[in-house]
C-alpha atoms as a PDB file:
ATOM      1  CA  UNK A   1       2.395  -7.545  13.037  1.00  0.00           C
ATOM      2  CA  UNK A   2      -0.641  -9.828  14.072  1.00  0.00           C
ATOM      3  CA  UNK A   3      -3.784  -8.834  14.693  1.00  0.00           C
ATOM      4  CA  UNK A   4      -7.191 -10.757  15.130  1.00  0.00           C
ATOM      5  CA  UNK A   5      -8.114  -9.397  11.596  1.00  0.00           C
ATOM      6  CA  UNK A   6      -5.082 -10.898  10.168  1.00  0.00           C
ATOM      7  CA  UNK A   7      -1.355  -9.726   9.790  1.00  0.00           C
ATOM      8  CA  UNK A   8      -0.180  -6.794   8.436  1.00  0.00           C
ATOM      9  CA  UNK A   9       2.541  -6.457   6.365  1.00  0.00           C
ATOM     10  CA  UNK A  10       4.628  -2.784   5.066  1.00  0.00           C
ATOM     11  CA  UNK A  11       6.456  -1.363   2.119  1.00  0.00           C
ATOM     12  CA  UNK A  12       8.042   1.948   1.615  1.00  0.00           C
ATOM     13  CA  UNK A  13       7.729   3.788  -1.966  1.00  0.00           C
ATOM     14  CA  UNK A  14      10.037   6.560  -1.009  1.00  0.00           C
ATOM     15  CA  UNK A  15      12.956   7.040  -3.624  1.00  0.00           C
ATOM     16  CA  UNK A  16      10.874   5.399  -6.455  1.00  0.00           C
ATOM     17  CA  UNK A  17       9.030   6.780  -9.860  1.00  0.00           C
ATOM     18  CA  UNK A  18       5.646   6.405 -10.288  1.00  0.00           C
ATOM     19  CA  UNK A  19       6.038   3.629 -12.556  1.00  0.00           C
ATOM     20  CA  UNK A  20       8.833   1.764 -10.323  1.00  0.00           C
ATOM     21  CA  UNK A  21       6.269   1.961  -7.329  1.00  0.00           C
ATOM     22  CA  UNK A  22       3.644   0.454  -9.096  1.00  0.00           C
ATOM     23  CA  UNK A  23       5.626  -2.291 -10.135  1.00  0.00           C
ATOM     24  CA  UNK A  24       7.064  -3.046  -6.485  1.00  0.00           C
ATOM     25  CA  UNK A  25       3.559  -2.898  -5.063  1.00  0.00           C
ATOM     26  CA  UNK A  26       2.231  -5.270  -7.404  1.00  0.00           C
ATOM     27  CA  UNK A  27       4.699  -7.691  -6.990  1.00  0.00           C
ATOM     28  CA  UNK A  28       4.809  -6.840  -3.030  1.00  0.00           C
ATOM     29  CA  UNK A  29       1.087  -7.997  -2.735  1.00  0.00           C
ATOM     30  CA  UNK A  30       1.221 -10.918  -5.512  1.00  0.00           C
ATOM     31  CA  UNK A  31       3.916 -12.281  -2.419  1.00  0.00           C
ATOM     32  CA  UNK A  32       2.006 -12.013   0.396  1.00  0.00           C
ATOM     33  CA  UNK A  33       0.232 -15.358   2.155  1.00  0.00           C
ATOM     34  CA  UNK A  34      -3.550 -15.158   2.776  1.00  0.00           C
ATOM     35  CA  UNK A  35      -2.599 -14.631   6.242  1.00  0.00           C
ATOM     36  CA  UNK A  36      -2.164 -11.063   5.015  1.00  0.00           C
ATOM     37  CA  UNK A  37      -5.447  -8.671   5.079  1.00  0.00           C
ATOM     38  CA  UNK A  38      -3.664  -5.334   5.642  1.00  0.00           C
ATOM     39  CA  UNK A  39      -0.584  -3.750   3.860  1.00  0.00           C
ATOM     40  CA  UNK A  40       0.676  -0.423   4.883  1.00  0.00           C
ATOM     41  CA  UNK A  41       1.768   1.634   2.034  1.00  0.00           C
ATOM     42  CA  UNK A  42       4.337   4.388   3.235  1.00  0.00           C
ATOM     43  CA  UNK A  43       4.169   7.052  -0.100  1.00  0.00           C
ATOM     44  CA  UNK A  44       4.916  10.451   1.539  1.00  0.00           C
ATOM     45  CA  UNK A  45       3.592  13.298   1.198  1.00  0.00           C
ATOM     46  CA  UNK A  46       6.214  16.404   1.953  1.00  0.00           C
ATOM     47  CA  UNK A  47       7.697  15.938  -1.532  1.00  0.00           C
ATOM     48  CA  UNK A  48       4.942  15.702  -3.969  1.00  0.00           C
ATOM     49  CA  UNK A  49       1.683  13.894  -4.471  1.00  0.00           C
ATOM     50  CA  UNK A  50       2.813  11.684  -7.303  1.00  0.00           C
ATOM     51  CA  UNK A  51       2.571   8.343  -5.671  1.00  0.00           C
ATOM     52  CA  UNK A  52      -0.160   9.089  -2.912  1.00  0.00           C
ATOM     53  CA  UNK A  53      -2.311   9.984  -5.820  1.00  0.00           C
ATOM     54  CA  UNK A  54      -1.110   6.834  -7.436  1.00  0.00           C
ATOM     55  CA  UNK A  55      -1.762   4.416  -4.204  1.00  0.00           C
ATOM     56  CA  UNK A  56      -5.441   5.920  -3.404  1.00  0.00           C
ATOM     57  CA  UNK A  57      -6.654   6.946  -6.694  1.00  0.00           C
ATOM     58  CA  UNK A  58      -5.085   5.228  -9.640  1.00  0.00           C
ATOM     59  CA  UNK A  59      -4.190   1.680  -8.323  1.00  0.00           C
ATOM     60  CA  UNK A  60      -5.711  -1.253  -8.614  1.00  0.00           C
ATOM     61  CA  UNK A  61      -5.014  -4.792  -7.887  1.00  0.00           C
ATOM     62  CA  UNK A  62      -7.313  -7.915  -7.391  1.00  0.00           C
ATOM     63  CA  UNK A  63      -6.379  -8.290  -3.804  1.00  0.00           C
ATOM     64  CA  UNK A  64      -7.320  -5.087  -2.567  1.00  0.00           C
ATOM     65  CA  UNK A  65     -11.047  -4.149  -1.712  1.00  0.00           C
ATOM     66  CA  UNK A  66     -10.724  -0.946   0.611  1.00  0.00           C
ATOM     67  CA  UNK A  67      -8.344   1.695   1.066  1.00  0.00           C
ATOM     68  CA  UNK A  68      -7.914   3.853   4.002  1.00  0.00           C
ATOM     69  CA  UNK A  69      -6.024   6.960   5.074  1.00  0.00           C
ATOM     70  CA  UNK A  70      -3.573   6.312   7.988  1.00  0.00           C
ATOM     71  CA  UNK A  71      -3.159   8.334  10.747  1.00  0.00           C
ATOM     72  CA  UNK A  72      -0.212   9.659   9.180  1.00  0.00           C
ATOM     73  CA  UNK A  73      -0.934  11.750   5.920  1.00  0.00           C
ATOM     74  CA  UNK A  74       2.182   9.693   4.089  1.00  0.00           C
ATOM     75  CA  UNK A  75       0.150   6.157   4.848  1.00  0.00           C
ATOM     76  CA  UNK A  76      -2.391   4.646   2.715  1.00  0.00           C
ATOM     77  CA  UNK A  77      -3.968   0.843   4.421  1.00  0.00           C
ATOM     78  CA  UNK A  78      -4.711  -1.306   1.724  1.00  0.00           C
ATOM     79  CA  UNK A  79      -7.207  -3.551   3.129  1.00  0.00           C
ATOM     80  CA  UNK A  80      -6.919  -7.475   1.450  1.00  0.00           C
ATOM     81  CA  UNK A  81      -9.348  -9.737   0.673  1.00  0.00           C
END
């Protein structure tokens, strides 16, 4: 998706461990271009709070500098720099 703010690229955690989605979201973002500034995170919610904790709260990576909710509680934005 393109945008004027930059594209947007998506993953889905669903089906993965805590640990296992950490690992694929690291190494989604460390493959993205610059053209990148947002990445939309689809966690869940209906089946835990595991990895929605994990994406808001607990993750870091240098790339990211703001998170936002999406419209859809199972969403998380991960804005790039």
């Amino acid at each position: 998706m393109n945008s004027k703010a930059g594209e947007t690229a998506a993953i889905d955690l669903h089906g993965h461990t805590v640990d296992e989605a950490e690992l694929r979201l690291i190494e989604f973002l460390e493959a993205q271009p610059k053209t990148v500034h947002t990445v939309e995170v689809t966690h869940g919610y209906s089946h835990g709070t595991a990895l929605k904790r994990m994406v808001r709260n607990d993750f870091y990576h240098w790339r990211v500098k703001d998170k936002r909710v999406g419209l859809n509680a199972g969403v998380t934005l991960l804005i790039l720099k």
